[in-house]
Protein backbone atom coordinates (compact mmCIF):
# COMPACT_ATOMS: atom_id res chain seq x y z
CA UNK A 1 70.89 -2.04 -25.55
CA UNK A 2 70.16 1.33 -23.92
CA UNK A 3 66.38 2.58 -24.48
CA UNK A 4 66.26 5.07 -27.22
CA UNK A 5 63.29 7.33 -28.12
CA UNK A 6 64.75 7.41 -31.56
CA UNK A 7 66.05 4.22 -33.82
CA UNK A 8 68.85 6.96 -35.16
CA UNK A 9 70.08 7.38 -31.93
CA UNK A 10 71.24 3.33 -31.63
CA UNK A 11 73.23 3.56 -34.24
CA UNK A 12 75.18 7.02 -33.02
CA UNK A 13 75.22 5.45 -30.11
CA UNK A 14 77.20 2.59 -31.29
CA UNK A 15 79.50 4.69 -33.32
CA UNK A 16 80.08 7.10 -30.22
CA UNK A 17 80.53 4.41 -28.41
CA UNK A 18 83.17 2.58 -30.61
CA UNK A 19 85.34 6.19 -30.49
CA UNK A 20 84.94 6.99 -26.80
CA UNK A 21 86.68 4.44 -24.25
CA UNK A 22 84.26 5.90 -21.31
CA UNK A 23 80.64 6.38 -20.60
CA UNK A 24 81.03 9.55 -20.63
CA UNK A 25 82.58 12.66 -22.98
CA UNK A 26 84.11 15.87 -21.97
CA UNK A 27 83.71 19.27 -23.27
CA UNK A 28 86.21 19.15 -25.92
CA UNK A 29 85.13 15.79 -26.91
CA UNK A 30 81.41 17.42 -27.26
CA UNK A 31 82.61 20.28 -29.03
CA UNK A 32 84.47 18.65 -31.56
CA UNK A 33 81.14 16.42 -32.08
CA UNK A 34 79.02 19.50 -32.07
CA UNK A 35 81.11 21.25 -34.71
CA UNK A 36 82.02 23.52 -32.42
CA UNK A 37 84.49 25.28 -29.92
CA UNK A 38 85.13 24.64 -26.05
CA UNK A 39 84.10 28.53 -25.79
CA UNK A 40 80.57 27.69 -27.37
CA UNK A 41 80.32 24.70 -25.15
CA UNK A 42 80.22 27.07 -22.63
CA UNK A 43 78.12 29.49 -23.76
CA UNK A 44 75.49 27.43 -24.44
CA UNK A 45 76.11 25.63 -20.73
CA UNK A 46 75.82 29.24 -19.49
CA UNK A 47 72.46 29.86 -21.43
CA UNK A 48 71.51 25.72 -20.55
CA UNK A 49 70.68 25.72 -24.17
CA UNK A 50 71.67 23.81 -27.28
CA UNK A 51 73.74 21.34 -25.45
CA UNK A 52 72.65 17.54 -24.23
CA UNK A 53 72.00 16.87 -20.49
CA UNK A 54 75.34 17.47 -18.84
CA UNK A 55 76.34 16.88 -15.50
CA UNK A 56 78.78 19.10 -13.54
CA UNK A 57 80.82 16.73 -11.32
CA UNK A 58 81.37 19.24 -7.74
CA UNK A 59 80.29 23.11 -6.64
CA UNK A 60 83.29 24.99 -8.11
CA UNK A 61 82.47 27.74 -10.79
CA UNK A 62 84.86 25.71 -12.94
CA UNK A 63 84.22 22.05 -12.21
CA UNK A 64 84.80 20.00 -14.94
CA UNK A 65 81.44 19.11 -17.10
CA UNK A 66 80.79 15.80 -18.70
CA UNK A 67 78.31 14.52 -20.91
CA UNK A 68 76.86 10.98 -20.88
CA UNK A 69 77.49 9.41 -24.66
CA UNK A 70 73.34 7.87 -24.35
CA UNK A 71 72.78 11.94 -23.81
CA UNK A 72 74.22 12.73 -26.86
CA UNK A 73 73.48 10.04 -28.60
CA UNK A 74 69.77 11.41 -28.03
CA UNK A 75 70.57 14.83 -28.80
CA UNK A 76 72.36 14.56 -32.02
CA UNK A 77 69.72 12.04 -33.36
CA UNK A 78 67.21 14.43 -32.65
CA UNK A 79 69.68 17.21 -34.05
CA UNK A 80 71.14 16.07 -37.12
CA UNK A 81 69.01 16.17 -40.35
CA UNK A 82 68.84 13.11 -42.58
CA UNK A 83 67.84 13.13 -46.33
């Protein structure tokens, strides 16, 4: 198992995991994990805020964007609030 700085993240991890065939996630993947739309995705890309580690595969303005599932795994168990 992957090393997490958080024991929440394992298990978002595994459910991410379970729902996503890849390593990876794309932007409307993300957003619909986020709560969000594909046009916030990309403002908060823009701003490089609010958003997991991404990485931009080529040099194009509109290469595509994915998101490692570990990443946000990370993010949202740093993110989410639990009672």
């Amino acid at each position: 198992m992957e090393n997490f700085t958080n024991p929440q993240a394992v298990l978002i991890y595994q459910d991410l995991k379970s729902r996503y065939l890849g390593a990876t996630v794309n932007k409307k993947q993300i957003a619909m994990e986020l709560g969000v739309s594909v046009s916030t995705v990309d403002l908060y890309i823009s701003k490089n805020m609010g958003i997991p580690n991404y990485k931009k595969l080529g040099t194009a303005k509109n290469a595509k964007v994915v998101f490692t599932i570990i990443d946000l795994a990370e993010f949202l168990s740093n993110t989410i609030k639990t009672a």
